[in-house]
N, C-alpha and C. Protein backbone atom coordinates (compact mmCIF):
# COMPACT_ATOMS: atom_id res chain seq x y z
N UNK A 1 223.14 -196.95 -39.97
CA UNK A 1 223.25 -198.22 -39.28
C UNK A 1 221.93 -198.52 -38.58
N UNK A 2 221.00 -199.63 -39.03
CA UNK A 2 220.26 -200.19 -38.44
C UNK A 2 220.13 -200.97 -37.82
N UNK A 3 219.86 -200.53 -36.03
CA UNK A 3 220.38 -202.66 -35.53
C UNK A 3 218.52 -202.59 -34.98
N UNK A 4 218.64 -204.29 -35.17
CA UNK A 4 217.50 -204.73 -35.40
C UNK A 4 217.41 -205.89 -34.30
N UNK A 5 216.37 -205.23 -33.31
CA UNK A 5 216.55 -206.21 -31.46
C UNK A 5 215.21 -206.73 -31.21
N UNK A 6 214.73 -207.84 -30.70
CA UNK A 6 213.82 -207.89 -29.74
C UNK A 6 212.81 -208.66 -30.63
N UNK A 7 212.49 -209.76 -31.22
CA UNK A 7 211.44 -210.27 -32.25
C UNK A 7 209.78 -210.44 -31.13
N UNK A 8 210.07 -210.78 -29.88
CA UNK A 8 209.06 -210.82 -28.76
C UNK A 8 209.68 -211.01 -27.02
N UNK A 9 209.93 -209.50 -26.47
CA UNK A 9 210.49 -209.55 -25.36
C UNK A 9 209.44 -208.55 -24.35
N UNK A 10 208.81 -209.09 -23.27
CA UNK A 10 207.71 -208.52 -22.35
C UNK A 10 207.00 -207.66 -23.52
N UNK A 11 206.44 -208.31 -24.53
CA UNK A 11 205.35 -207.94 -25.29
C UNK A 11 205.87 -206.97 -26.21
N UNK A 12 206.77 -206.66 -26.79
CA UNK A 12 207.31 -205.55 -27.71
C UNK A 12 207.60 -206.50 -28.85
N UNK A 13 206.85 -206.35 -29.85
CA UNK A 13 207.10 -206.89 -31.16
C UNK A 13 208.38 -207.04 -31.98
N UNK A 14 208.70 -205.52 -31.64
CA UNK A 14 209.76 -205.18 -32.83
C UNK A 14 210.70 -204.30 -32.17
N UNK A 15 211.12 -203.53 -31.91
CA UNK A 15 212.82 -202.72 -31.19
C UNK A 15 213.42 -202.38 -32.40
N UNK A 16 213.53 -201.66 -33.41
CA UNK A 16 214.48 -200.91 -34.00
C UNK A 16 215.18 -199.77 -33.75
N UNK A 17 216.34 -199.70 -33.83
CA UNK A 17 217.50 -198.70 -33.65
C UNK A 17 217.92 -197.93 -35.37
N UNK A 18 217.18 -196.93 -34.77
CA UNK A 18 218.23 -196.23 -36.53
C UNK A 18 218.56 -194.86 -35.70
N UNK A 19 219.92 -194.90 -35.63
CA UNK A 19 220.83 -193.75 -35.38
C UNK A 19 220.33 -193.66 -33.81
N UNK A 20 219.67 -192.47 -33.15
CA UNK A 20 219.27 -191.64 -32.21
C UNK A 20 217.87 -192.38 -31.91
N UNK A 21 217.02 -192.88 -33.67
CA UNK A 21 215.45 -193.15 -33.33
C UNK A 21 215.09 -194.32 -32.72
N UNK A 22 213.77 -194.29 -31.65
CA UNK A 22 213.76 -196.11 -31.49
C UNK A 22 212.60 -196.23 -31.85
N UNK A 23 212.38 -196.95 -32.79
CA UNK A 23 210.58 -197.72 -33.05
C UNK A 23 210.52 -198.99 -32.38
N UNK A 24 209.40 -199.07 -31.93
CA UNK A 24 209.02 -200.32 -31.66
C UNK A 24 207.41 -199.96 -31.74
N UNK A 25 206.96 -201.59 -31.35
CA UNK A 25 205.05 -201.96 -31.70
C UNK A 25 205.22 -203.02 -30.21
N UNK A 26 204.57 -201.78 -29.29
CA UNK A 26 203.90 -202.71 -28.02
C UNK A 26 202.53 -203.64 -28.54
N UNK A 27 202.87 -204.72 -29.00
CA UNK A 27 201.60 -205.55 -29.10
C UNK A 27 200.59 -205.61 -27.55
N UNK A 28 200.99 -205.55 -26.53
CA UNK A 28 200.32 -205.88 -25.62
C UNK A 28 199.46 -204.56 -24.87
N UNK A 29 199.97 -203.19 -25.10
CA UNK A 29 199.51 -201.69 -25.51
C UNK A 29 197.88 -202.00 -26.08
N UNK A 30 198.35 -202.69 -27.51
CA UNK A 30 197.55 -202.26 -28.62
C UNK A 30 196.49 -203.37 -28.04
N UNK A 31 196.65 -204.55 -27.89
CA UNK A 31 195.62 -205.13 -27.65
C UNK A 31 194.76 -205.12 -26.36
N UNK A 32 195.84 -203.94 -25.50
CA UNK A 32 194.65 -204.09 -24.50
C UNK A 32 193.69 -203.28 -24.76
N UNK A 33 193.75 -202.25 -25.37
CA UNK A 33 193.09 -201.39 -26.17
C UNK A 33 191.87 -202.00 -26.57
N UNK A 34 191.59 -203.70 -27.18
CA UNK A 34 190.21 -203.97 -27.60
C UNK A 34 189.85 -205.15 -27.11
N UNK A 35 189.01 -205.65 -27.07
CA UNK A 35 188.30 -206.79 -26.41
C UNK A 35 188.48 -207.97 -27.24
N UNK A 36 190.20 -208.39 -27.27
CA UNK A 36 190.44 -209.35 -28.31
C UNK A 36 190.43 -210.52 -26.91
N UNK A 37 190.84 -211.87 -28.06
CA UNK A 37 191.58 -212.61 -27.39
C UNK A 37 192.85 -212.29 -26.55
N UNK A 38 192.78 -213.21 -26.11
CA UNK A 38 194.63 -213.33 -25.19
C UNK A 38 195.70 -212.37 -25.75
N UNK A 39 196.18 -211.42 -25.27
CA UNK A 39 197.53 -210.93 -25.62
C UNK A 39 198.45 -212.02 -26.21
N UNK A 40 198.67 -212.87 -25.39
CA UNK A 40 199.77 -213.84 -25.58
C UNK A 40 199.49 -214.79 -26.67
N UNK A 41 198.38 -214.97 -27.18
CA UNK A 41 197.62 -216.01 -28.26
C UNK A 41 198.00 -214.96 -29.28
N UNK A 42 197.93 -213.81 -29.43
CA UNK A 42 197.87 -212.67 -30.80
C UNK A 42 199.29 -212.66 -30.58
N UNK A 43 200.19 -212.49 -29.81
CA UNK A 43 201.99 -212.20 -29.93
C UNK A 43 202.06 -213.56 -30.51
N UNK A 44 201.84 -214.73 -30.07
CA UNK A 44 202.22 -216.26 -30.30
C UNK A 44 201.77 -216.23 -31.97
N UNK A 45 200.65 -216.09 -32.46
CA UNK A 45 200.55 -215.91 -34.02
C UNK A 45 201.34 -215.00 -34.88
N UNK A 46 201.11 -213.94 -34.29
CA UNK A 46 202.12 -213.43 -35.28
C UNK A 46 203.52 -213.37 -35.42
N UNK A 47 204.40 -213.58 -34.53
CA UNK A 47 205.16 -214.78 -34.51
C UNK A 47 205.29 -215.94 -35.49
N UNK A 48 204.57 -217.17 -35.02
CA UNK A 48 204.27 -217.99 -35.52
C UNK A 48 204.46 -217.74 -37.52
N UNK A 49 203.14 -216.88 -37.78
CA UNK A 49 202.92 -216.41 -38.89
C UNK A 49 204.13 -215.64 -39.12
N UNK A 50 204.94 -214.92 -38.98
CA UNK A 50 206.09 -214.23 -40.00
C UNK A 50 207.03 -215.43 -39.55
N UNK A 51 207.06 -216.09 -38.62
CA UNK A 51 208.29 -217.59 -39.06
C UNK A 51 208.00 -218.37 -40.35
N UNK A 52 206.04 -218.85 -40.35
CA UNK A 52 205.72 -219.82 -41.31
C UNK A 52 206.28 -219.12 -42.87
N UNK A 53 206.04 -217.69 -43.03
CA UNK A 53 206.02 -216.84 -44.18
C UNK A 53 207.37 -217.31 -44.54
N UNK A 54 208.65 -216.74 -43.92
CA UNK A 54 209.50 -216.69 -43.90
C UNK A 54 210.35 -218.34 -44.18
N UNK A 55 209.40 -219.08 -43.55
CA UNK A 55 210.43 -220.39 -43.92
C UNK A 55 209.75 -220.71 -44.96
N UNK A 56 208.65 -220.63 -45.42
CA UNK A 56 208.13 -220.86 -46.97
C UNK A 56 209.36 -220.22 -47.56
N UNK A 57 209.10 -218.99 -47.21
CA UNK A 57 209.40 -218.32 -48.97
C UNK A 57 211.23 -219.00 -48.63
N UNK A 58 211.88 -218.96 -48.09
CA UNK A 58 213.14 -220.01 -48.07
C UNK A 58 212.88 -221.09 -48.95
N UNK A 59 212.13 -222.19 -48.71
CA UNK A 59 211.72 -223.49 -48.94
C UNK A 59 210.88 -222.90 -50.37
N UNK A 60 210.75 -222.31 -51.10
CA UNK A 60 209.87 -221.89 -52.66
C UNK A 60 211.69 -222.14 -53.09
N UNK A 61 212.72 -221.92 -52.88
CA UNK A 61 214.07 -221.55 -54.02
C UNK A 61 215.30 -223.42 -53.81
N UNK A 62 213.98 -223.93 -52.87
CA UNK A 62 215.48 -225.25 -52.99
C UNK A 62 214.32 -226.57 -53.24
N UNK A 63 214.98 -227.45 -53.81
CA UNK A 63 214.43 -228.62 -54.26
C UNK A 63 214.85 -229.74 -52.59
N UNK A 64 215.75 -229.52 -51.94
CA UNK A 64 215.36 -230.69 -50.80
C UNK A 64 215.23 -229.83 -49.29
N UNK A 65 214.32 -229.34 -49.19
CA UNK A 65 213.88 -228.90 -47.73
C UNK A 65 214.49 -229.08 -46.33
N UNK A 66 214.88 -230.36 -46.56
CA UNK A 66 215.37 -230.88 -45.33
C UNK A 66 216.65 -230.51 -45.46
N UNK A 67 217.45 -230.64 -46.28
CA UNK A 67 219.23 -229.96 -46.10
C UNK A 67 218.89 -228.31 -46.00
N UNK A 68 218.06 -227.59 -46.68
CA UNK A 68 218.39 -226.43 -46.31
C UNK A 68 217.71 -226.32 -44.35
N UNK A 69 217.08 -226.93 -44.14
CA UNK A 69 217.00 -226.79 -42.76
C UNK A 69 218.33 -227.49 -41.90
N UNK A 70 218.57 -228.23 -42.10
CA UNK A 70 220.02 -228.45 -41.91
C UNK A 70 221.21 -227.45 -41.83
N UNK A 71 221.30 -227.02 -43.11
CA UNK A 71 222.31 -225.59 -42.98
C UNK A 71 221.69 -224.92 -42.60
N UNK A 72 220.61 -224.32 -42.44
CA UNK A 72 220.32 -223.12 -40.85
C UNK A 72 220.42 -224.14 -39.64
N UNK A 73 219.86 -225.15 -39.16
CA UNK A 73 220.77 -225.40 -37.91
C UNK A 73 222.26 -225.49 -37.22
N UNK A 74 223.04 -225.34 -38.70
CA UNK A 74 224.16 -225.56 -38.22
C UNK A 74 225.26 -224.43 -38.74
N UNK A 75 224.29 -223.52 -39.40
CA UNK A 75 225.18 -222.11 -39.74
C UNK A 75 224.72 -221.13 -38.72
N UNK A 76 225.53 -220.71 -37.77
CA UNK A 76 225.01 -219.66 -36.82
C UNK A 76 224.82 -218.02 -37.40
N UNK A 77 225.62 -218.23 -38.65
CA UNK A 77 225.56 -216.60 -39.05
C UNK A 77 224.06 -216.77 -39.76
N UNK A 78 223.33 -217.57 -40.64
CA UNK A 78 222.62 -218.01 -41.16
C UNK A 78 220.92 -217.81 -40.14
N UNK A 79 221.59 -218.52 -39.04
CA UNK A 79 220.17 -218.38 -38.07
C UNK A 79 219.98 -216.69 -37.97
N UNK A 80 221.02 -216.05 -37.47
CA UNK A 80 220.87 -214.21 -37.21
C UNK A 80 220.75 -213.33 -38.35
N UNK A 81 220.65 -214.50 -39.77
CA UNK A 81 220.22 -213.62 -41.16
C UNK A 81 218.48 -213.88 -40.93
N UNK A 82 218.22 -215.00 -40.22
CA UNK A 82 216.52 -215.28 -40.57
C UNK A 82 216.37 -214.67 -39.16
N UNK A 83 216.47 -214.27 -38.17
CA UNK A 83 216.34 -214.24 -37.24
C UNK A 83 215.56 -212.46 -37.45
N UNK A 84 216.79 -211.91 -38.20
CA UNK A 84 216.23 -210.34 -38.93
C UNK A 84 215.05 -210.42 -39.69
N UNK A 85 215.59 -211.18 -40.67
CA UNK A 85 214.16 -211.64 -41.55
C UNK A 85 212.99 -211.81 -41.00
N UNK A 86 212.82 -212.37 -39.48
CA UNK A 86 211.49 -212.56 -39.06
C UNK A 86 211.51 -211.38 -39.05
N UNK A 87 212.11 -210.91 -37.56
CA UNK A 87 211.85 -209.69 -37.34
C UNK A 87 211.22 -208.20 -38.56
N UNK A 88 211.80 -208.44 -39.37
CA UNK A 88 211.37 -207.27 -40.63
C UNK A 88 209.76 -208.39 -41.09
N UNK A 89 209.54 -209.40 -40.65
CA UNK A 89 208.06 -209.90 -41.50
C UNK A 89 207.30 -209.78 -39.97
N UNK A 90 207.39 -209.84 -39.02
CA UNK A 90 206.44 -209.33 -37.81
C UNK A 90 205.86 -208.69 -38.00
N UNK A 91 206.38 -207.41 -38.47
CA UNK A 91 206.17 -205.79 -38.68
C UNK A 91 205.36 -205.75 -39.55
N UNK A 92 205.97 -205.86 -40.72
CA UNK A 92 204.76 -206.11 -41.86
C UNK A 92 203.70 -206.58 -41.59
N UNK A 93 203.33 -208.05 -41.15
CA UNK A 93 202.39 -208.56 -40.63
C UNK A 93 201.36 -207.67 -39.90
N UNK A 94 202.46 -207.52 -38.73
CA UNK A 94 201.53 -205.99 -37.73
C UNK A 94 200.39 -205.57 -38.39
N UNK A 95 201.68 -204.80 -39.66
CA UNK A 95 200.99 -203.39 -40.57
C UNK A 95 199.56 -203.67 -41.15
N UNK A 96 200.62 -204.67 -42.15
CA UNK A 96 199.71 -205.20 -43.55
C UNK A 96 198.50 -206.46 -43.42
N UNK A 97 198.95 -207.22 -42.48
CA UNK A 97 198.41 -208.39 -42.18
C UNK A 97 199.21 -209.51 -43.28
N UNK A 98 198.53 -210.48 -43.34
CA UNK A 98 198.95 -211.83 -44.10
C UNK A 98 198.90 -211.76 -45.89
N UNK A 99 199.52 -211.24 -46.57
CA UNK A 99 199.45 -210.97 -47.96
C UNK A 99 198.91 -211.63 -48.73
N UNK A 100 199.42 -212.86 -48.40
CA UNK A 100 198.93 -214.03 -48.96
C UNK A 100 197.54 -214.73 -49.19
N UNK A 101 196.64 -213.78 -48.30
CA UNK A 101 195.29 -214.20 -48.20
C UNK A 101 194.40 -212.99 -49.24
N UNK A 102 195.02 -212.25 -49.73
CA UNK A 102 194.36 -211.46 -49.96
C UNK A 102 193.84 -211.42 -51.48
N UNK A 103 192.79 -211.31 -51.93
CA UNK A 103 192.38 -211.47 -52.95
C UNK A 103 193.57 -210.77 -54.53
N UNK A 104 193.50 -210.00 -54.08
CA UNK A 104 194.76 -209.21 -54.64
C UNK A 104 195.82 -209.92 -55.12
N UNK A 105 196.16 -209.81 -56.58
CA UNK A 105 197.10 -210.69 -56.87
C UNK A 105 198.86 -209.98 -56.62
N UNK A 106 198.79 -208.46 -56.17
CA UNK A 106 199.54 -207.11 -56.02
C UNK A 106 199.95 -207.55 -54.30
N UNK A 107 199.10 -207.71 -53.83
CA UNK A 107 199.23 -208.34 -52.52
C UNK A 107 200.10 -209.38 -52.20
N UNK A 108 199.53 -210.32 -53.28
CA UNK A 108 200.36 -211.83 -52.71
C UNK A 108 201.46 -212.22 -52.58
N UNK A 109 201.74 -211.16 -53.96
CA UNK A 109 203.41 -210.89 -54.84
C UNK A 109 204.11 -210.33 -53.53
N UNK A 110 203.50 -209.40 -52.92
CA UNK A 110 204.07 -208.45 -51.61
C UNK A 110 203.80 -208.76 -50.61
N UNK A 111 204.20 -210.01 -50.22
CA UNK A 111 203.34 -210.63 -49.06
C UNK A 111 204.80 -210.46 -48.41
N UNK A 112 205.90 -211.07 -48.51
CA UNK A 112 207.26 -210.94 -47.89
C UNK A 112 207.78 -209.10 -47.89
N UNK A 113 208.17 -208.94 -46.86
CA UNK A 113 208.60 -207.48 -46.46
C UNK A 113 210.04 -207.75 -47.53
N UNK A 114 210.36 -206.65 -48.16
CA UNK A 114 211.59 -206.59 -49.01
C UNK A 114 212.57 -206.28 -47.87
N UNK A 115 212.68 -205.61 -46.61
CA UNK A 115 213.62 -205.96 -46.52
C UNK A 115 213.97 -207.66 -45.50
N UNK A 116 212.87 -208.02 -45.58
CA UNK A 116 213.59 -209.46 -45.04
C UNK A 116 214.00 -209.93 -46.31
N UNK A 117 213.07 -209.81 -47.31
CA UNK A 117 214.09 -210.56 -48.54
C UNK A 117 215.38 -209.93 -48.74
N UNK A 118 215.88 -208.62 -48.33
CA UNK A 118 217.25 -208.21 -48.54
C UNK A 118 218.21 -209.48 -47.42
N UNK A 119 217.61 -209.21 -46.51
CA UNK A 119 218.22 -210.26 -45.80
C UNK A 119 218.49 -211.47 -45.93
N UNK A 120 217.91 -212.60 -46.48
CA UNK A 120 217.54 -213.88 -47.11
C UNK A 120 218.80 -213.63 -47.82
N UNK A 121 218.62 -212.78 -48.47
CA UNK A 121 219.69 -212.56 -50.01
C UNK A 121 221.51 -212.68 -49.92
N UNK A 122 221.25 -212.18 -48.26
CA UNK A 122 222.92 -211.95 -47.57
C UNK A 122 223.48 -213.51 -48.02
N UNK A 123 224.73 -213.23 -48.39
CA UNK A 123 225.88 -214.60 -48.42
C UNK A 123 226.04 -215.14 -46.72
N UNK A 124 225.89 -216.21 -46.66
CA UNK A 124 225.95 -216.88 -45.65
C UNK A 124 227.64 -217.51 -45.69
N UNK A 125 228.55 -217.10 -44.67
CA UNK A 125 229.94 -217.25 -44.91
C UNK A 125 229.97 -219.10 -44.40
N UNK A 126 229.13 -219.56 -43.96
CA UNK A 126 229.40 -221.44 -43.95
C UNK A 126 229.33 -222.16 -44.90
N UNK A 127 228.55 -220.98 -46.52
CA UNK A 127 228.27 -221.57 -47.43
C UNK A 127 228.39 -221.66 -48.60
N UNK A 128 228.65 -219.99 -48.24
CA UNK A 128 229.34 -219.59 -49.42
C UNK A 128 228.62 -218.98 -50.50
N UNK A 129 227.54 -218.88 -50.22
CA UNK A 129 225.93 -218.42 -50.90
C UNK A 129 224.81 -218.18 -50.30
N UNK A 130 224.02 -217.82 -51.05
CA UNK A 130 222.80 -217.11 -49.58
C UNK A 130 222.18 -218.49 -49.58
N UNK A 131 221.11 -218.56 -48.87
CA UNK A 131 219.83 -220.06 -48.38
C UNK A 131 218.93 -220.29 -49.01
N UNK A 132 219.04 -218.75 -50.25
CA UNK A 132 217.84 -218.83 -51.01
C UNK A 132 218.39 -219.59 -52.44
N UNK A 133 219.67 -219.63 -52.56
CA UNK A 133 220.44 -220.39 -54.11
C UNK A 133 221.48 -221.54 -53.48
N UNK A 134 220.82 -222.31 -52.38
CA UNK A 134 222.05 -223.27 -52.54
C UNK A 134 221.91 -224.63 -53.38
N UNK A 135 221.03 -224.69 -54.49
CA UNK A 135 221.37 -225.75 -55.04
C UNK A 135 221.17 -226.77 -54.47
N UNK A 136 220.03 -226.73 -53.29
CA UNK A 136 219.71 -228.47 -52.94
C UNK A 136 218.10 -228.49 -52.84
């Protein structure tokens, strides 16, 4: 059983629970560590960036954009399937950085963390199908 907490709470990226173990990624640790920008400008992007990833790759499997944003505003089980999904593309991000930029065509393909796509994939019970095949 994996529960999966915390997408950005007093600077902790990520909070995973498996069994006994806890991982998490203090973003605000790591960056004080170097002479970056703003803590809060680097949490706010990557963020930002595993939402943008994440609502792309949603928006690549339906022909009208705007209804599938529709059924995530108004499917609550739906929001706490993407809600994981970020959470599992933060991490990645963390790790890997932005896939999508990378010259690498092995990369680009692997730009989405598999398990947010496991997640994506879940049947959404308002709909009766996951967000990634509804046919609009």
């Amino acid at each position: 059983m994996v529960e999966v907490t915390g997408l950005v709470r007093n600077g902790i990226a990520i909070v995973r629970r498996r069994r006994d173990c806890v991982s998490q990624i203090d973003l605000r640790a790591r960056l004080s560590e170097t002479s970056s920008v703003t803590q809060e400008g680097v949490i706010e992007n990557v963020v930002r960036l595993a939402s943008d990833m994440i609502y792309g790759f949603i928006h690549r499997y339906g022909a009208n954009n705007m209804a599938q944003d529709r059924i995530i505003a108004l499917a609550p089980s739906l929001r706490i399937i993407i809600y994981n999904a970020m959470l599992y593309q933060a991490e990645h991000v963390i790790y890997n950085g932005n896939g999508y930029l990378s010259p690498r065509k092995e990369d680009r393909d692997n730009a989405i963390n598999v398990n947010a796509k496991q997640w994506l994939e879940r049947t959404v019970p308002e709909i009766g199908t996951t967000i990634l095949y509804v046919g609009v």
